[in-house]
C-alpha atoms as a PDB file:
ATOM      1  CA  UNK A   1       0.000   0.000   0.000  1.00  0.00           C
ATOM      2  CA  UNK A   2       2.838   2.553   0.722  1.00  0.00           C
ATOM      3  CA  UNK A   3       4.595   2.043  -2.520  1.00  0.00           C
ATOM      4  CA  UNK A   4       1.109   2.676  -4.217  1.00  0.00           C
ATOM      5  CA  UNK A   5       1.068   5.977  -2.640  1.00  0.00           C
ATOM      6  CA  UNK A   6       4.452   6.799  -3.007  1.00  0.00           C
ATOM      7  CA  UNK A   7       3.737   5.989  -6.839  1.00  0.00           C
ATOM      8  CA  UNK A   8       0.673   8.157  -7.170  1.00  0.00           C
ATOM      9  CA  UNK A   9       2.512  10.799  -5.404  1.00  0.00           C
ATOM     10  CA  UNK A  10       5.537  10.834  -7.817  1.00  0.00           C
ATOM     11  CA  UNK A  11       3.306  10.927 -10.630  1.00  0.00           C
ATOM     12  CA  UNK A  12       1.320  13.821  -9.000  1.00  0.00           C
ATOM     13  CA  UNK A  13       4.850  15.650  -8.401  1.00  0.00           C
ATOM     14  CA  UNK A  14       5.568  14.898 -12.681  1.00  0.00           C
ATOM     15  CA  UNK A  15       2.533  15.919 -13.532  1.00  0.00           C
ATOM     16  CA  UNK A  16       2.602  19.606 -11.715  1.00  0.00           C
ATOM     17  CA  UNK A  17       6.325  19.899 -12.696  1.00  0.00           C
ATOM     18  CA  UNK A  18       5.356  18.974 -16.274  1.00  0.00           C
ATOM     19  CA  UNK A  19       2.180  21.138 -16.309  1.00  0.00           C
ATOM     20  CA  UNK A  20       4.191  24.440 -14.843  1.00  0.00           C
ATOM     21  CA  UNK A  21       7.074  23.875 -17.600  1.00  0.00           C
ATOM     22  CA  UNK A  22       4.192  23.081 -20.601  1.00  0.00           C
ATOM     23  CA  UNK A  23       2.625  26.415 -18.807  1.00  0.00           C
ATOM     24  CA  UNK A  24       5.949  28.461 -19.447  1.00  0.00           C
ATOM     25  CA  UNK A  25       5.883  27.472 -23.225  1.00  0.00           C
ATOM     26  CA  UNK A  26       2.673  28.551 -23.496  1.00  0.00           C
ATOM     27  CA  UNK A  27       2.416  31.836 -22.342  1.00  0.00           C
ATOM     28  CA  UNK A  28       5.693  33.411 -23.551  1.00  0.00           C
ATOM     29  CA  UNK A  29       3.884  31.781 -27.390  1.00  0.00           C
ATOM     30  CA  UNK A  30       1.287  33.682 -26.710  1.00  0.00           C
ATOM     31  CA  UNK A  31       2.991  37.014 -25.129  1.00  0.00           C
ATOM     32  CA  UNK A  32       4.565  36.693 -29.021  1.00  0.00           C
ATOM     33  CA  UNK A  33       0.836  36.346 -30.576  1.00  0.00           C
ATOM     34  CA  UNK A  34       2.037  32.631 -31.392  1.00  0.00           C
ATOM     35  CA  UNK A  35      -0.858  30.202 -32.034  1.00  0.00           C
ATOM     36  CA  UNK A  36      -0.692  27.602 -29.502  1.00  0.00           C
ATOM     37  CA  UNK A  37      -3.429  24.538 -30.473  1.00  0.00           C
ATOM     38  CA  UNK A  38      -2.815  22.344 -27.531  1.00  0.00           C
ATOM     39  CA  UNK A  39      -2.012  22.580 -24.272  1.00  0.00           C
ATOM     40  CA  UNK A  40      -2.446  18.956 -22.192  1.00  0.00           C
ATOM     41  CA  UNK A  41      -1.241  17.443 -19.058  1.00  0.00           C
ATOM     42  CA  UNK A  42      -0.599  13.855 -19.736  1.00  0.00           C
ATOM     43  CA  UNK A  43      -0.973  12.214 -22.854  1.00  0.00           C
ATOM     44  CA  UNK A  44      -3.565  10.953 -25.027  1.00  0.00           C
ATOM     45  CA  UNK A  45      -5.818   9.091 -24.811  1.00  0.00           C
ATOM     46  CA  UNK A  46      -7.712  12.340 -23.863  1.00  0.00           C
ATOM     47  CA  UNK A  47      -9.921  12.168 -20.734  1.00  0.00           C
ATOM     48  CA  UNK A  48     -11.265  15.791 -20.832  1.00  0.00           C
ATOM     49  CA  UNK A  49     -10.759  18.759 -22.134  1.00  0.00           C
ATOM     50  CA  UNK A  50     -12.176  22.425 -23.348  1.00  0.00           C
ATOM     51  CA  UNK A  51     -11.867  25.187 -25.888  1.00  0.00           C
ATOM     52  CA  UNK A  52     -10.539  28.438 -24.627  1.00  0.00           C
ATOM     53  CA  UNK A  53      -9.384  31.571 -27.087  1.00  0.00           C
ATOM     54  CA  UNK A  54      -8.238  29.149 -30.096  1.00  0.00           C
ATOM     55  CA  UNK A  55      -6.410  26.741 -27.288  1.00  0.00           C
ATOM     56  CA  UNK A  56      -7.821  23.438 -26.405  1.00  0.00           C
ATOM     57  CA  UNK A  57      -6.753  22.533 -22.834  1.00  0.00           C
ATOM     58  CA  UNK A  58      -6.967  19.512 -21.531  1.00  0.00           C
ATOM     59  CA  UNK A  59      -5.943  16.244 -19.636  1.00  0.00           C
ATOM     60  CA  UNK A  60      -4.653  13.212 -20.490  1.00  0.00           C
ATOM     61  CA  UNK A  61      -5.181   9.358 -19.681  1.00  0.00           C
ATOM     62  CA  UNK A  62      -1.661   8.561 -19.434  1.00  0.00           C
ATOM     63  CA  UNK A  63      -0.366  11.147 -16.702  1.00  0.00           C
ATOM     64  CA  UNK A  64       3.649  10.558 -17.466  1.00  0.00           C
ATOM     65  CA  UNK A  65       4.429  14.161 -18.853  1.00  0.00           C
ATOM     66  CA  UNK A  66       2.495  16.649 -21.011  1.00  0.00           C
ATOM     67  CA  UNK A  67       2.767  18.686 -24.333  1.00  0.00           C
ATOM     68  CA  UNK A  68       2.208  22.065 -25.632  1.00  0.00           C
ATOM     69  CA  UNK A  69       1.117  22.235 -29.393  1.00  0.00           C
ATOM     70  CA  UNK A  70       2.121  25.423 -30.900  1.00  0.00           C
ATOM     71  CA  UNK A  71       1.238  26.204 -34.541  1.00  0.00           C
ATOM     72  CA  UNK A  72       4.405  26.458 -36.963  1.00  0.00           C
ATOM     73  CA  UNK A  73       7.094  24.298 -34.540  1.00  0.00           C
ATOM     74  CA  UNK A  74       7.940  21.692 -37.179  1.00  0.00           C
ATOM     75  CA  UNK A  75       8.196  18.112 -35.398  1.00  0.00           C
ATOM     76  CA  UNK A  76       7.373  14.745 -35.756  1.00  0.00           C
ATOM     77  CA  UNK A  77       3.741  16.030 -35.341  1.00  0.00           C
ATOM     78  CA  UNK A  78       3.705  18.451 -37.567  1.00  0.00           C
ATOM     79  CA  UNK A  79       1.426  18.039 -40.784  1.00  0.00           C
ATOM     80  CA  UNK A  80       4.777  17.724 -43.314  1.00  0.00           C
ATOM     81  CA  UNK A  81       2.153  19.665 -46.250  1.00  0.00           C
ATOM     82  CA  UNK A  82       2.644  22.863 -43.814  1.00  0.00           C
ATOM     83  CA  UNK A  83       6.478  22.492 -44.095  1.00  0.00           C
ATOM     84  CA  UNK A  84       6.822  23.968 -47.913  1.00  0.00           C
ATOM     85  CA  UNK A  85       3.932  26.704 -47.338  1.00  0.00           C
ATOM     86  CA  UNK A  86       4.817  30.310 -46.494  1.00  0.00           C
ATOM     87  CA  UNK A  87       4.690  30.650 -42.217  1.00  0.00           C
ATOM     88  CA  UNK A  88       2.023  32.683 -41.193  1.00  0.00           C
ATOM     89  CA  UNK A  89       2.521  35.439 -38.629  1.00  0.00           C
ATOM     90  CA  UNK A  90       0.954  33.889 -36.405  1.00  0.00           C
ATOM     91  CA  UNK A  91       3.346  30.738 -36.404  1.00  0.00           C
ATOM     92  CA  UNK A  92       6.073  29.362 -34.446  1.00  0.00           C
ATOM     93  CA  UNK A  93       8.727  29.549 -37.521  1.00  0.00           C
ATOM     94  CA  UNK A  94       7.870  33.285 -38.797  1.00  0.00           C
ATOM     95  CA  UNK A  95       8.362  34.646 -35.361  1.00  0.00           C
ATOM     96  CA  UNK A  96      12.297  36.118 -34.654  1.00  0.00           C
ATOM     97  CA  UNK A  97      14.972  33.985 -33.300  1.00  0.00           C
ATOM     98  CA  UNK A  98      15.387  35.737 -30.009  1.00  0.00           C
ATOM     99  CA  UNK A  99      11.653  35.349 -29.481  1.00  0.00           C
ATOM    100  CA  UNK A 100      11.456  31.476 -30.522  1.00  0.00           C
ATOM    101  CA  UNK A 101      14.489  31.200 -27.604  1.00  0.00           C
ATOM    102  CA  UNK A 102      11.859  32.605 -25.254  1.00  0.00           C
ATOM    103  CA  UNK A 103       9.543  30.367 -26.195  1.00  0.00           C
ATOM    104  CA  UNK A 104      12.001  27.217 -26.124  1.00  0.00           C
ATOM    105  CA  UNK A 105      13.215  28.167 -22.498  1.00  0.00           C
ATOM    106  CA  UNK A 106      10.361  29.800 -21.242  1.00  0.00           C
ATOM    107  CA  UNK A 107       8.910  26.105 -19.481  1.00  0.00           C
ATOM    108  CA  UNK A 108      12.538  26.042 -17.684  1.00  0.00           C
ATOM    109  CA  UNK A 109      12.799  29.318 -16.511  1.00  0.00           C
ATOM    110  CA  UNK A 110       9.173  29.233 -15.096  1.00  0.00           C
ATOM    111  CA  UNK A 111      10.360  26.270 -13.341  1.00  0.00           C
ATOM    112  CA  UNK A 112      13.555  27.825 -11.763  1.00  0.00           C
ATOM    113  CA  UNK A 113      11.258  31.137 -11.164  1.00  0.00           C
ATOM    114  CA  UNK A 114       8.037  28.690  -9.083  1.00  0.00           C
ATOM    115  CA  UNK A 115      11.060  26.839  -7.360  1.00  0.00           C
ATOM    116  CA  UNK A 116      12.109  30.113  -6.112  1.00  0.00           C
ATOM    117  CA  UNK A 117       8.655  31.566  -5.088  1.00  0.00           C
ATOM    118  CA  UNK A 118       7.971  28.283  -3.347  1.00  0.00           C
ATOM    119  CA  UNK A 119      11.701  28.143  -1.082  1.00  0.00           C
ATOM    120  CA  UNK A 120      10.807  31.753  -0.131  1.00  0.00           C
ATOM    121  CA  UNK A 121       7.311  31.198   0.342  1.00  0.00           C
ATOM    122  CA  UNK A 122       8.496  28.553   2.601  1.00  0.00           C
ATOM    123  CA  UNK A 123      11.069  30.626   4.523  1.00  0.00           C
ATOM    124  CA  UNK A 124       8.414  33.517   4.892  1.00  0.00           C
ATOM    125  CA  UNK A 125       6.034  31.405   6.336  1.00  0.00           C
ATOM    126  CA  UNK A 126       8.133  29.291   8.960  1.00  0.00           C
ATOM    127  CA  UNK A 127      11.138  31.837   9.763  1.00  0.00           C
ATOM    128  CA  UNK A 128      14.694  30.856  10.281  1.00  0.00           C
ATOM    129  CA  UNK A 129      15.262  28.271  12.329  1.00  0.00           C
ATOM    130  CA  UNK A 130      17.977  27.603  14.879  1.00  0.00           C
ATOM    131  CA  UNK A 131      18.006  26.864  18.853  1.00  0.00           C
ATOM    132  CA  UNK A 132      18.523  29.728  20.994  1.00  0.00           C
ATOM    133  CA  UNK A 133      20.860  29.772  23.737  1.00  0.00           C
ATOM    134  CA  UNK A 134      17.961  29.557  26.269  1.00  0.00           C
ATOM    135  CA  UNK A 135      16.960  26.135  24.417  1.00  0.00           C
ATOM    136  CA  UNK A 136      20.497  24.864  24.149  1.00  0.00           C
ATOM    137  CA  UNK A 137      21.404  25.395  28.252  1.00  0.00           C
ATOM    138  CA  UNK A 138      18.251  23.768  29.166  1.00  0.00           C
ATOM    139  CA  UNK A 139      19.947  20.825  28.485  1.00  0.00           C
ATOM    140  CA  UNK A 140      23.579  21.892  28.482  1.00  0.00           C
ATOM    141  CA  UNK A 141      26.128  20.618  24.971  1.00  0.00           C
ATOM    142  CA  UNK A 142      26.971  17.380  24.460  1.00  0.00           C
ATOM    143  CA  UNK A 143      31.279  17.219  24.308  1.00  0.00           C
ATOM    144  CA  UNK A 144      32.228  14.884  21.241  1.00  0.00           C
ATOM    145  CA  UNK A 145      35.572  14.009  20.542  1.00  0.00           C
ATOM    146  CA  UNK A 146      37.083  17.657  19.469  1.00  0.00           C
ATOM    147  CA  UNK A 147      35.262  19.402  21.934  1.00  0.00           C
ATOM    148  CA  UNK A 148      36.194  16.805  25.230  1.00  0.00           C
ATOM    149  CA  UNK A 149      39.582  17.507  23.763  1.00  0.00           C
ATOM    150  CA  UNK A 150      39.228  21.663  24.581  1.00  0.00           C
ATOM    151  CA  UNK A 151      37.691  20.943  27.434  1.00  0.00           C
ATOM    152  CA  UNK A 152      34.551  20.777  27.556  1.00  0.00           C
ATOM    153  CA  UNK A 153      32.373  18.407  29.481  1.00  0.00           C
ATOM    154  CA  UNK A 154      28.769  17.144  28.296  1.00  0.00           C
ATOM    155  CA  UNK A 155      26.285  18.958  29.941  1.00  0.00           C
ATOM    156  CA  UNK A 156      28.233  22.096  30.061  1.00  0.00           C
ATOM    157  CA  UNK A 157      25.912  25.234  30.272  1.00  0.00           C
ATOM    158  CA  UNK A 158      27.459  27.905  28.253  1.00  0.00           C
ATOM    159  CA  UNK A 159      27.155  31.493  29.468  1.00  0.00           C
ATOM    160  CA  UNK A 160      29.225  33.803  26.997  1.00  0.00           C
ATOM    161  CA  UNK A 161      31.706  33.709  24.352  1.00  0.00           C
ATOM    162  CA  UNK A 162      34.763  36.093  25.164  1.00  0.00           C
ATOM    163  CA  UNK A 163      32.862  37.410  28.161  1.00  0.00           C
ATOM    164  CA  UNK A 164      30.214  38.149  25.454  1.00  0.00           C
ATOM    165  CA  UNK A 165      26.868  37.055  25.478  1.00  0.00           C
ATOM    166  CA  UNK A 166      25.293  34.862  22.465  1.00  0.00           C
ATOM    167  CA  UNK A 167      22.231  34.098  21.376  1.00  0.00           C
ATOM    168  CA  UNK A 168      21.844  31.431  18.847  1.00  0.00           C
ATOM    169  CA  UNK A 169      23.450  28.116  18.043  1.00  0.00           C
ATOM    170  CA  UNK A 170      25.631  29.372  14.769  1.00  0.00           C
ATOM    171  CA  UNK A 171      27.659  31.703  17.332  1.00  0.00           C
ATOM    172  CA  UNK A 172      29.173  28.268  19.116  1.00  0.00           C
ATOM    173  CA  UNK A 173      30.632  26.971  15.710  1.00  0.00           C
ATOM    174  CA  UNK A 174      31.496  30.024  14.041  1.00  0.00           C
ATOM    175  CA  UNK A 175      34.684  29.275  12.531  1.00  0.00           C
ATOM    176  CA  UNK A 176      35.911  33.123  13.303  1.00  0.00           C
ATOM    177  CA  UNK A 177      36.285  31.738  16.961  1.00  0.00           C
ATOM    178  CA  UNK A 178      39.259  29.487  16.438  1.00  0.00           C
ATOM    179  CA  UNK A 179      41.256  31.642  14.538  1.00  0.00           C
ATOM    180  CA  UNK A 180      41.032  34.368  17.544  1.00  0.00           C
ATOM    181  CA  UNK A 181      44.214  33.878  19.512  1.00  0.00           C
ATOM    182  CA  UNK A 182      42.695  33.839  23.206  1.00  0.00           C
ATOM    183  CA  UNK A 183      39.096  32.429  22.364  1.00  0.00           C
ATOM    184  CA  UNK A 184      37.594  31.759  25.703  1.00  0.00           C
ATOM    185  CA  UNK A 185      34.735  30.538  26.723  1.00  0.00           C
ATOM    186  CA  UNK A 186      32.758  30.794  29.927  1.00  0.00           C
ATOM    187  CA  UNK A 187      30.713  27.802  30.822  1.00  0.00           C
ATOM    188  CA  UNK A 188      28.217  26.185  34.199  1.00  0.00           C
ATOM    189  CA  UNK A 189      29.354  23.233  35.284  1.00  0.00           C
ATOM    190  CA  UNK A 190      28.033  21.817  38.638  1.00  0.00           C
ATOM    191  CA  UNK A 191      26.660  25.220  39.604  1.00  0.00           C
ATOM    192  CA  UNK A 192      30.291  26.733  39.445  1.00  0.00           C
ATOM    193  CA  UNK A 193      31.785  28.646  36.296  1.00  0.00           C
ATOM    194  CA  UNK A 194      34.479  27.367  34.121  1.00  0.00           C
ATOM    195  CA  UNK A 195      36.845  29.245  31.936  1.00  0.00           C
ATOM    196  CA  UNK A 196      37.720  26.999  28.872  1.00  0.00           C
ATOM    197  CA  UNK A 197      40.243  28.504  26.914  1.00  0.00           C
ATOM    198  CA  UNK A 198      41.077  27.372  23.236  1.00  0.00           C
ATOM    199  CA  UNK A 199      44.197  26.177  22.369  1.00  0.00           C
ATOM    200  CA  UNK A 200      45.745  28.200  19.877  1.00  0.00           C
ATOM    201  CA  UNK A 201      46.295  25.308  16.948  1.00  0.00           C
ATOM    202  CA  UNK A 202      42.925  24.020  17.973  1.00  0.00           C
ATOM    203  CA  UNK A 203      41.699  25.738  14.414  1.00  0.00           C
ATOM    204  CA  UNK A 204      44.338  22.478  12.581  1.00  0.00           C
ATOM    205  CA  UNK A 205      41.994  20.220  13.917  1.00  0.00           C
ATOM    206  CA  UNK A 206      38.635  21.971  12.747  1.00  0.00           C
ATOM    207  CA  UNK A 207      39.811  21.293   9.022  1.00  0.00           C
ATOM    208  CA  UNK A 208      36.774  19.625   7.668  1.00  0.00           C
ATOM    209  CA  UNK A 209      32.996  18.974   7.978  1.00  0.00           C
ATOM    210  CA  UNK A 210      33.398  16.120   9.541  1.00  0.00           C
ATOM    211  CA  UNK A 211      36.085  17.418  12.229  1.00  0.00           C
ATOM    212  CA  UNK A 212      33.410  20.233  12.923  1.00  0.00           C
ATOM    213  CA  UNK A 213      30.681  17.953  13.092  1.00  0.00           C
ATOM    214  CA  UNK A 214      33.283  16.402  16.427  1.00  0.00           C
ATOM    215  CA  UNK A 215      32.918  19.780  18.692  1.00  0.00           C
ATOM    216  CA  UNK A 216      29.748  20.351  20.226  1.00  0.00           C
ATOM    217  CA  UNK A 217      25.833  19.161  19.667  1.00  0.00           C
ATOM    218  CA  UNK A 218      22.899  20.997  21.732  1.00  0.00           C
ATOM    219  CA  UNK A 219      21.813  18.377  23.767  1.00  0.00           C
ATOM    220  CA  UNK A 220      18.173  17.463  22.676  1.00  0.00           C
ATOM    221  CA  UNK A 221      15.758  14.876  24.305  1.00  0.00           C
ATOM    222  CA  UNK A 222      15.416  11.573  22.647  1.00  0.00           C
ATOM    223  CA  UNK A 223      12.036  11.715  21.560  1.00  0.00           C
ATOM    224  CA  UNK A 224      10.301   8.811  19.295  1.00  0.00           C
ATOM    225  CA  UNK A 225       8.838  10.396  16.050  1.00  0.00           C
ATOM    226  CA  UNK A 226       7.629   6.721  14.688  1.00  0.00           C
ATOM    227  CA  UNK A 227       7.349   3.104  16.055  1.00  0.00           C
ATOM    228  CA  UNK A 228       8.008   0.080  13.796  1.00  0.00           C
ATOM    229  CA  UNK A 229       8.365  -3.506  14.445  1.00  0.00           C
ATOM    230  CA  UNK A 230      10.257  -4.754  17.283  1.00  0.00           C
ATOM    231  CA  UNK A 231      10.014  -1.729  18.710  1.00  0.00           C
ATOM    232  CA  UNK A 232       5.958  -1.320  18.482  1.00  0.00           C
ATOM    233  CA  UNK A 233       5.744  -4.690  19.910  1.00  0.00           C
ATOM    234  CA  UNK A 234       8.176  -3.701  23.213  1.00  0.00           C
ATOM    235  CA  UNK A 235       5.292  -1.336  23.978  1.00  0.00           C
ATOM    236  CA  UNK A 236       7.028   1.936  22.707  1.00  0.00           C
ATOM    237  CA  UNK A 237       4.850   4.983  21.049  1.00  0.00           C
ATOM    238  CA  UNK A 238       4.877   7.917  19.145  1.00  0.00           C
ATOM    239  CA  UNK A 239       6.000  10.693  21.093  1.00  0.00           C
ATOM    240  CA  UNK A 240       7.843   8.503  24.078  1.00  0.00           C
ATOM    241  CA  UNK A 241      10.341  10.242  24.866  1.00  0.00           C
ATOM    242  CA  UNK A 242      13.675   8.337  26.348  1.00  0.00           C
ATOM    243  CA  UNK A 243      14.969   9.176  29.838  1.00  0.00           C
ATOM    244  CA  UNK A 244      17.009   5.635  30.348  1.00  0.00           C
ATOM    245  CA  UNK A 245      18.881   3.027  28.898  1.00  0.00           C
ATOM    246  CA  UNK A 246      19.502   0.083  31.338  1.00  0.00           C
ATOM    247  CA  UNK A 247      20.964   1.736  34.156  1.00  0.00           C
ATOM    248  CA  UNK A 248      22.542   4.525  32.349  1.00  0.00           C
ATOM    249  CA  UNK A 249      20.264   8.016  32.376  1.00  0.00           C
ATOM    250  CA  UNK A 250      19.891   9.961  28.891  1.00  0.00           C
ATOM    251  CA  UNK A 251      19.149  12.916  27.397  1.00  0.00           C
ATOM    252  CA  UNK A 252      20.525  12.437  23.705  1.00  0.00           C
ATOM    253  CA  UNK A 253      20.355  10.037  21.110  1.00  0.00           C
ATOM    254  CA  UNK A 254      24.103  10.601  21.139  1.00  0.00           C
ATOM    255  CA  UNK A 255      24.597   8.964  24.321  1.00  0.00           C
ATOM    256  CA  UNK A 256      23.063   5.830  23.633  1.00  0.00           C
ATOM    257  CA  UNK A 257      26.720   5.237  21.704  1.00  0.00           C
END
């Protein structure tokens, strides 16, 4: 049953991809007073369609793609008869060549232009996201291997950065930081504060993704999203949320390892 729905939703995604890029030929055609005949989603055989300002629009039975039919483009579906006639103005090949280029990438660039409107849309509507420093000390930072090595401890609360306050999660990994000579940081640990100071080559040893990835991680609670399984049968749920392994107390997923 899921890989039906995953199907029908991949050929939902093709179809509005393919109808947006058929839609992009179309209307630069007829910003150019081009004659488009067609304009379908899928292909034939036709389901449905109607007749709107010389342009049938319609939908197809076979929902793998989509065309745009506009009079003068010579193709494979072009009447050949039309081929030795003189082009009307009206058609594809009496039109200039800058304006046939329009036509030609006009499905792509309304693509590239929807993608756009969409990732903003998107932004707009749910903000930037990152944990404040109020989330993140709730908790305190899980130490991995780089960061155990400047000191830190997991479950470290940290206060400021250079005796300056932060607010956000990107201000702990800035890579800025490490090439300060000096970089201190001032951090809660069993009620009392601690002054970790960077070492001064510490910045050889943040020289990749992955090395960064080996500092510091807010330390969030291991909460279950889905339950499959083995796991559904033990008795867990959605939305458990994982306090302790054995004997051993947790907070991250991190520290199951």
């Amino acid at each position: 049953m899921d890989g039906l729905i995953m199907a029908a939703q991949m050929i939902l995604a093709l179809s509005i991809i393919v109808g947006i890029h058929e839609f992009g030929h179309l209307i630069t055609a007829k910003m150019f007073g081009m004659k488009v005949e067609k304009y379908f989603i899928g292909f034939p055989p036709k389901i449905w369609s109607f007749n709107y300002k010389g342009t049938e629009y319609g939908l197809g039975s076979i929902p793998l793609g989509g065309f745009v039919k506009i009079t003068g483009i010579i193709d494979e579906s072009m009447d050949t008869k039309h081929i030795n006639k003189e082009p009307e103005p009206w058609e594809f090949r009496s039109k200039p060549a800058w304006q046939r280029l329009v036509v030609m990438l006009g499905g792509i660039i309304l693509n590239v232009v929807t993608g756009l409107i969409i990732f903003t849309l998107i932004t707009f509507n749910n903000g930037e996201t990152y944990l404040s420093k109020d989330e993140i000390n709730k908790n305190g930072i899980l130490a991995l291997e780089l960061g155990l090595d400047a000191g830190f401890q997991t479950g470290d609360k940290i206060l400021l950065i250079n005796g300056n306050e932060w607010e956000r999660d990107a201000e702990l990994f800035d890579p800025n930081l490490f090439f300060d000579d000096n970089t201190t940081f001032t951090v809660l640990r069993d009620n009392k504060q601690v002054e970790i100071s960077i070492p001064d080559n510490f910045i050889n040893k943040m020289n990749s993704r992955e090395a960064m990835s080996s500092f510091l991680k807010a330390r969030t609670p291991f909460i279950i999203d889905s339950v499959y399984n083995n796991a559904f049968k033990a008795g867990l749920e959605e939305g458990d949320k994982i306090v302790k392994v054995d004997e051993t107390y947790i907070i991250d997923l991190y520290e199951l390892k």
